[in-house]
N, C-alpha and C. Protein backbone atom coordinates (compact mmCIF):
# COMPACT_ATOMS: atom_id res chain seq x y z
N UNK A 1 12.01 -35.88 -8.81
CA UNK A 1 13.10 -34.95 -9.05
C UNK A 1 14.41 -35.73 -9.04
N UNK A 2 15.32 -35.25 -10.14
CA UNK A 2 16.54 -36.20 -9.98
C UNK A 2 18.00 -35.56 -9.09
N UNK A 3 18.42 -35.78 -9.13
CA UNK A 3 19.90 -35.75 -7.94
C UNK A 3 20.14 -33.96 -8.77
N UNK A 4 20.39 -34.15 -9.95
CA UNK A 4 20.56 -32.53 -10.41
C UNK A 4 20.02 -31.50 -10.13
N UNK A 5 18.66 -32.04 -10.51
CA UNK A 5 17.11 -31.22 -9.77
C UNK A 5 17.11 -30.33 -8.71
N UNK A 6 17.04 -31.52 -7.97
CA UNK A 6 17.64 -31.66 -6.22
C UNK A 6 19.17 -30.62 -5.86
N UNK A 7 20.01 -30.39 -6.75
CA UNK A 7 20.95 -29.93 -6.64
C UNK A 7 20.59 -28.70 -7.01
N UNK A 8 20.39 -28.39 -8.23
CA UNK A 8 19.75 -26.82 -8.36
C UNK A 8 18.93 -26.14 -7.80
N UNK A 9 17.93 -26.73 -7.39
CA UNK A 9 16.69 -26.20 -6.74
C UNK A 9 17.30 -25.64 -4.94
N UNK A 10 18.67 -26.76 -4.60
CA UNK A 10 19.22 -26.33 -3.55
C UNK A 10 20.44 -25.11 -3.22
N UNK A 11 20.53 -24.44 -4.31
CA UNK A 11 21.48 -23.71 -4.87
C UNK A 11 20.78 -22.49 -5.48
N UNK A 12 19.74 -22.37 -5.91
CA UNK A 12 18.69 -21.28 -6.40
C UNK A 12 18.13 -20.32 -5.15
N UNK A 13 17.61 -20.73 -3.94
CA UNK A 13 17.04 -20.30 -3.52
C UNK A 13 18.28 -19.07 -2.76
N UNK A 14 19.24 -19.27 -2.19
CA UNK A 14 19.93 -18.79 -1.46
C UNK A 14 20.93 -17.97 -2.55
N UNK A 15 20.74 -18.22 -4.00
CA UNK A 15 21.82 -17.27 -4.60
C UNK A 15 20.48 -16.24 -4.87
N UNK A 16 19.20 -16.39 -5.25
CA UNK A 16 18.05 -14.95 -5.39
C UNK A 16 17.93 -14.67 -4.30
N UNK A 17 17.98 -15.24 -2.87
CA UNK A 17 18.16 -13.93 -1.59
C UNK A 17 19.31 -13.16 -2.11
N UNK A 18 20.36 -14.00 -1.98
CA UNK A 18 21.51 -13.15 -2.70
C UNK A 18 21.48 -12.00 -3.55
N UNK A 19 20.77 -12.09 -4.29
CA UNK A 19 20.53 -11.54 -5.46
C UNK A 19 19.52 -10.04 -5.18
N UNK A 20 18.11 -10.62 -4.57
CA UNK A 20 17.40 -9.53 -3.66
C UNK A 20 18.30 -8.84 -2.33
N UNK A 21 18.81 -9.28 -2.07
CA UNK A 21 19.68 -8.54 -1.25
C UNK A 21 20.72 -7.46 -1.43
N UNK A 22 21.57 -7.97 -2.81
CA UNK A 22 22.11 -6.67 -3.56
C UNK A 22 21.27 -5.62 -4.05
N UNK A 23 20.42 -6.46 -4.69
CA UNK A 23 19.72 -5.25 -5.67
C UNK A 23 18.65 -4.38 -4.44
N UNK A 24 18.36 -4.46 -3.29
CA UNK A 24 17.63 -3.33 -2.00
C UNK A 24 18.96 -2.57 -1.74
N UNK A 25 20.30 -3.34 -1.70
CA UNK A 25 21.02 -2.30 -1.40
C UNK A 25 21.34 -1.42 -2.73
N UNK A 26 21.42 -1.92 -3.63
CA UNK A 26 22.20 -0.69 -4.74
C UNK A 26 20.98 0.66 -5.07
N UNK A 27 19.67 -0.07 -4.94
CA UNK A 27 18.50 0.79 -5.03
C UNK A 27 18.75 1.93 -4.00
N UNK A 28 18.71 1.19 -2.98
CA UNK A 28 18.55 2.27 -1.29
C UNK A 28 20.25 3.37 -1.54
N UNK A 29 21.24 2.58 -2.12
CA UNK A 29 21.91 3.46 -2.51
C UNK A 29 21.65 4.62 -3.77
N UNK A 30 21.58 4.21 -4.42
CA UNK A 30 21.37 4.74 -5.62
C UNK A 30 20.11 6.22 -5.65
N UNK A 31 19.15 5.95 -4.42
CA UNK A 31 18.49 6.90 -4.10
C UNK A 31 19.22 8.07 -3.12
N UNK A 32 20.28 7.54 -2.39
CA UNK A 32 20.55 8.39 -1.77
C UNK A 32 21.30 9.29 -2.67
N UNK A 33 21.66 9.50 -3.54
CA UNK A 33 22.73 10.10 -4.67
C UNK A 33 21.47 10.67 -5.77
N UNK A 34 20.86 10.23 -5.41
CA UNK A 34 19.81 10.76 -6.75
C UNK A 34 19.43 9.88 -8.18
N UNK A 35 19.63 8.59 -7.82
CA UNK A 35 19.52 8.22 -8.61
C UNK A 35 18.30 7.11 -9.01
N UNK A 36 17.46 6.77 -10.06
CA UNK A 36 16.55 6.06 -9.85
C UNK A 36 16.57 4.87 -10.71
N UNK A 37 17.19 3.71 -9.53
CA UNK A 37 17.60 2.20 -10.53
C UNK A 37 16.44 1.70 -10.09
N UNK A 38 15.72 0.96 -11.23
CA UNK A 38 14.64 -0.10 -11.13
C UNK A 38 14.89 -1.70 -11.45
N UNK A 39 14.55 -2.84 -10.40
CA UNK A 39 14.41 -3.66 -10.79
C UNK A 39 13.59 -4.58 -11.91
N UNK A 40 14.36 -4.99 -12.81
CA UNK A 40 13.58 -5.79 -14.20
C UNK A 40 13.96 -6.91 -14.51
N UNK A 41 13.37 -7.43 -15.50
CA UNK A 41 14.01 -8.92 -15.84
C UNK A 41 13.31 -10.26 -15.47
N UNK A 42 14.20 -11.02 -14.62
CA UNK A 42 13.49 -12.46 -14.58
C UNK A 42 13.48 -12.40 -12.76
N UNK A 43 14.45 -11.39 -11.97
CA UNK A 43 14.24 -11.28 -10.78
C UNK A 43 13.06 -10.78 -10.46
N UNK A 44 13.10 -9.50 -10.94
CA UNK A 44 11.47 -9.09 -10.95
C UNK A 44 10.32 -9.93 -11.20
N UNK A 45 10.24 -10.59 -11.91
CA UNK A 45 9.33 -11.01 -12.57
C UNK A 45 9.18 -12.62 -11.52
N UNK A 46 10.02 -12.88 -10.69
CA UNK A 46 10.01 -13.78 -10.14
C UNK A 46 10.09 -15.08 -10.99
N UNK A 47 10.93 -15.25 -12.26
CA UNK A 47 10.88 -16.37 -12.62
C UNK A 47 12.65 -16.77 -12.74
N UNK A 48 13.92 -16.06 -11.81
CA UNK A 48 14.93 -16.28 -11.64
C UNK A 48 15.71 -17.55 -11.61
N UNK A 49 16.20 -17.98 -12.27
CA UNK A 49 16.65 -19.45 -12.39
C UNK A 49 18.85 -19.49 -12.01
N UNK A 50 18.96 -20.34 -11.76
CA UNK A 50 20.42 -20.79 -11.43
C UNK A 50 21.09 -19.75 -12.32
N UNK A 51 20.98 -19.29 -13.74
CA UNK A 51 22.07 -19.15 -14.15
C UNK A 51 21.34 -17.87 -14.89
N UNK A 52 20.50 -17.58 -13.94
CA UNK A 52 19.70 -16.02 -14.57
C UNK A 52 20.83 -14.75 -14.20
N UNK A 53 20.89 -13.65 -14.72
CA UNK A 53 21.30 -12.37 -14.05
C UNK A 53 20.21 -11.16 -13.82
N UNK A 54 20.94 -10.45 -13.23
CA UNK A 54 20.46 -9.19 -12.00
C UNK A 54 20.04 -8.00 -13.11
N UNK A 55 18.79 -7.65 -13.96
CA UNK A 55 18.99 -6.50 -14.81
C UNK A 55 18.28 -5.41 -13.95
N UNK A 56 19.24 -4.47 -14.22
CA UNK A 56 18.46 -3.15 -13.74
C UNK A 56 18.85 -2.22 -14.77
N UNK A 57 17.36 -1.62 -14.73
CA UNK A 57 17.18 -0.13 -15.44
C UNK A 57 17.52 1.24 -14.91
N UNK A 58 18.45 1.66 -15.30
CA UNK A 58 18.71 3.33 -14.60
C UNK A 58 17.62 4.23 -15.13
N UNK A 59 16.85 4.94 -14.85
CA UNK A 59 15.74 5.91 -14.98
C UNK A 59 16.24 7.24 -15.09
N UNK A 60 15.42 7.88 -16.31
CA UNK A 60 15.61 9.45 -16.38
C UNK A 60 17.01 9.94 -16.84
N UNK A 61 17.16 11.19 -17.84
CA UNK A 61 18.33 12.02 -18.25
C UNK A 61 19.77 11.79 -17.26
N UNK A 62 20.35 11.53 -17.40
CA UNK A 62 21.70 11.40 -16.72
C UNK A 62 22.93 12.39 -17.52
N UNK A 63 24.03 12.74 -16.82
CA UNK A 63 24.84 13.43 -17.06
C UNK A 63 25.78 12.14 -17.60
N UNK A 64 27.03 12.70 -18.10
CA UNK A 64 27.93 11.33 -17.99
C UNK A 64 28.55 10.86 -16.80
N UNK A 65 28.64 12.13 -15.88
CA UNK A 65 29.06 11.24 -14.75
C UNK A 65 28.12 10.79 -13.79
N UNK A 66 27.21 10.88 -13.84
CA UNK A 66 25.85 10.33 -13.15
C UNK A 66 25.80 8.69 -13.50
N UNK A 67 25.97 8.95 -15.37
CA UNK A 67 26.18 7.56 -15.98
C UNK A 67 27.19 6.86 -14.97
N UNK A 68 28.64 7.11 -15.11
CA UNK A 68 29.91 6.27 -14.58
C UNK A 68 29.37 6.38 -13.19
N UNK A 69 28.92 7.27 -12.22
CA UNK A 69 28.24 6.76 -11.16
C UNK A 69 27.56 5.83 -10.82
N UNK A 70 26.45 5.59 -11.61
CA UNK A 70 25.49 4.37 -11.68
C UNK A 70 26.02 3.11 -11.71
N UNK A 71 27.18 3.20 -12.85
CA UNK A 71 28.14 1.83 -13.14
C UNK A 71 28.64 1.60 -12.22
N UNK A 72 29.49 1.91 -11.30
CA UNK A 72 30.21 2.41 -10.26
C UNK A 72 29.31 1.80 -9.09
N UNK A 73 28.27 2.07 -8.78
CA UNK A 73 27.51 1.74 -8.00
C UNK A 73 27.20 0.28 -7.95
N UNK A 74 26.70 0.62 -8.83
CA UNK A 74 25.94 -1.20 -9.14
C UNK A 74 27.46 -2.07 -9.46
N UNK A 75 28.34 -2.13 -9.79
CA UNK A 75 29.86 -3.25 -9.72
C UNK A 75 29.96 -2.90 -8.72
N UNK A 76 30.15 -2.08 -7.63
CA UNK A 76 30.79 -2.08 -6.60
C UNK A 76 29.49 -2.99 -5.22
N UNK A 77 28.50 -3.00 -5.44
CA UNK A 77 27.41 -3.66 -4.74
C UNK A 77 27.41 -4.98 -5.57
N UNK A 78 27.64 -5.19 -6.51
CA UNK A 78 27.76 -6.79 -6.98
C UNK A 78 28.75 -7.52 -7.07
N UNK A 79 30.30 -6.74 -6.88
CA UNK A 79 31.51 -7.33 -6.83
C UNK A 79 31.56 -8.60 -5.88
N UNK A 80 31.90 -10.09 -5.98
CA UNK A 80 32.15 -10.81 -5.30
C UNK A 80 30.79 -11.31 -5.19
N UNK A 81 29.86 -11.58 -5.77
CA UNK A 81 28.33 -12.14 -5.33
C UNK A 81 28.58 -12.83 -6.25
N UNK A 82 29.11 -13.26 -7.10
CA UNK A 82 28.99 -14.11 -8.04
C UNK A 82 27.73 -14.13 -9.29
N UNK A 83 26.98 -12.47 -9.30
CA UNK A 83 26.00 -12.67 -9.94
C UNK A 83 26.24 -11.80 -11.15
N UNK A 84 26.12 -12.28 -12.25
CA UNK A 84 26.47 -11.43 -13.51
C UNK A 84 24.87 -10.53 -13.33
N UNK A 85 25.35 -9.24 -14.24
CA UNK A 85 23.99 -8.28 -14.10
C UNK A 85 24.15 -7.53 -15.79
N UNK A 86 22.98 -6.87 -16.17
CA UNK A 86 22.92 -5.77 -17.39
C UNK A 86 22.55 -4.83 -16.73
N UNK A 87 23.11 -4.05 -16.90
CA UNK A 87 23.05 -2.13 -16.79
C UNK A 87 22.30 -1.89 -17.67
N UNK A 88 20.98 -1.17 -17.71
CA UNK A 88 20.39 -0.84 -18.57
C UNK A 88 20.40 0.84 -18.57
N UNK A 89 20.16 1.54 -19.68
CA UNK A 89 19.88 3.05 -19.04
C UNK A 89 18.78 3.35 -20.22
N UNK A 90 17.52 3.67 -19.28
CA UNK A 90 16.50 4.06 -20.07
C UNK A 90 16.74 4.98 -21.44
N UNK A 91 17.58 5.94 -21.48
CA UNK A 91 17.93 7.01 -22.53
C UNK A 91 18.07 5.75 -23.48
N UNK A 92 18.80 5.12 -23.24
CA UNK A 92 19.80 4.10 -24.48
C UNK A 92 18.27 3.35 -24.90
N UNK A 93 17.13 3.15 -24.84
CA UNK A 93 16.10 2.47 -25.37
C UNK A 93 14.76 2.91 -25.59
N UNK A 94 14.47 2.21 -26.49
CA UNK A 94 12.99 2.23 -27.25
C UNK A 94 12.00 2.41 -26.22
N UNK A 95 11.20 3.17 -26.13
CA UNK A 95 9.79 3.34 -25.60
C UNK A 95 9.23 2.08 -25.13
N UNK A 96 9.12 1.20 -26.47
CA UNK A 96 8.58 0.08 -26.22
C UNK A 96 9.41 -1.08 -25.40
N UNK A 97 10.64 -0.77 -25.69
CA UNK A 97 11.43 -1.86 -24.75
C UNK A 97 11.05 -1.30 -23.26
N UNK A 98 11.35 -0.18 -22.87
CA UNK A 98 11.00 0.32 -21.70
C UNK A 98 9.71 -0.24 -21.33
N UNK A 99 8.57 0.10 -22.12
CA UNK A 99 7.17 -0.49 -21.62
C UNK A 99 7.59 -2.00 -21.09
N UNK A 100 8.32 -2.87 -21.82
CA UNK A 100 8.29 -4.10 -21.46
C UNK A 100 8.96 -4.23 -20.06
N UNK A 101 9.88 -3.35 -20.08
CA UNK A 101 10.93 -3.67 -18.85
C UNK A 101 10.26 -3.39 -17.96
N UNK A 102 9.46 -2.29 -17.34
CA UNK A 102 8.69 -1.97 -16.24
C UNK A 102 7.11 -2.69 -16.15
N UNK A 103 6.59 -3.24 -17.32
CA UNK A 103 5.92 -4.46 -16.87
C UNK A 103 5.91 -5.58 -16.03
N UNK A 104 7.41 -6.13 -15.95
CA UNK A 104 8.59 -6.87 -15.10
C UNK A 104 8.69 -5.89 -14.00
N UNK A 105 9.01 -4.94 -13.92
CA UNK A 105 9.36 -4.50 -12.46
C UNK A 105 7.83 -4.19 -12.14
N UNK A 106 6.44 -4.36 -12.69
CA UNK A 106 5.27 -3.95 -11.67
C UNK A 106 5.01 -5.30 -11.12
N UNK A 107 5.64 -6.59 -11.10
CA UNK A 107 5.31 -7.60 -10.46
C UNK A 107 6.46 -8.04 -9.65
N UNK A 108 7.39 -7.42 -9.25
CA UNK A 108 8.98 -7.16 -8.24
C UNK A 108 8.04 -8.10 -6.87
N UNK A 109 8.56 -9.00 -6.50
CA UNK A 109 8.09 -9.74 -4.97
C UNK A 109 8.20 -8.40 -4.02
């Protein structure tokens, strides 16, 4: 492994606690309000790298302010973590993209 290697690999592990650590809280929030965010992506999927981001899927019919809630939620639990994220909202996608996305969240650590 070279000095970079060594440098990333020391910098990865402690920004995906990071990372799992927001995303239990915005979930555990997000339920208390009614809302159902799922983890997807490369966190889920456990293959998260240095310069990966945080995607979550919002689940089920939403109002618009349910929408700006959700947003609201999730920036205000990621503000200052340094971790860029995608807002996803199931309405806004394909069946099949969905199938893919929750393939990724059935293997969540």
């Amino acid at each position: 492994m070279n000095r970079m290697q060594a440098m990333i690999a020391d910098r990865l592990e402690p920004r995906r606690a990071r990372a799992l650590q927001r995303v239990d809280a915005i979930i555990e929030a997000a339920s208390k309000i009614g809302l159902d965010i799922t983890l997807v992506g490369s966190l889920a999927r456990s293959d998260f790298r240095i310069h990966s981001d945080i995607d979550l899927l919002v689940r089920g019919e939403l109002s618009s302010d349910q929408r700006l809630e959700a947003e609201r939620l999730v920036a205000e639990h990621l503000r200052g973590a340094d971790l860029p994220y995608d807002l996803l909202f199931e309405t806004d996608l394909t069946e099949e993209r969905i199938r893919e996305l929750l393939a990724d969240a059935l293997q969540t650590p």
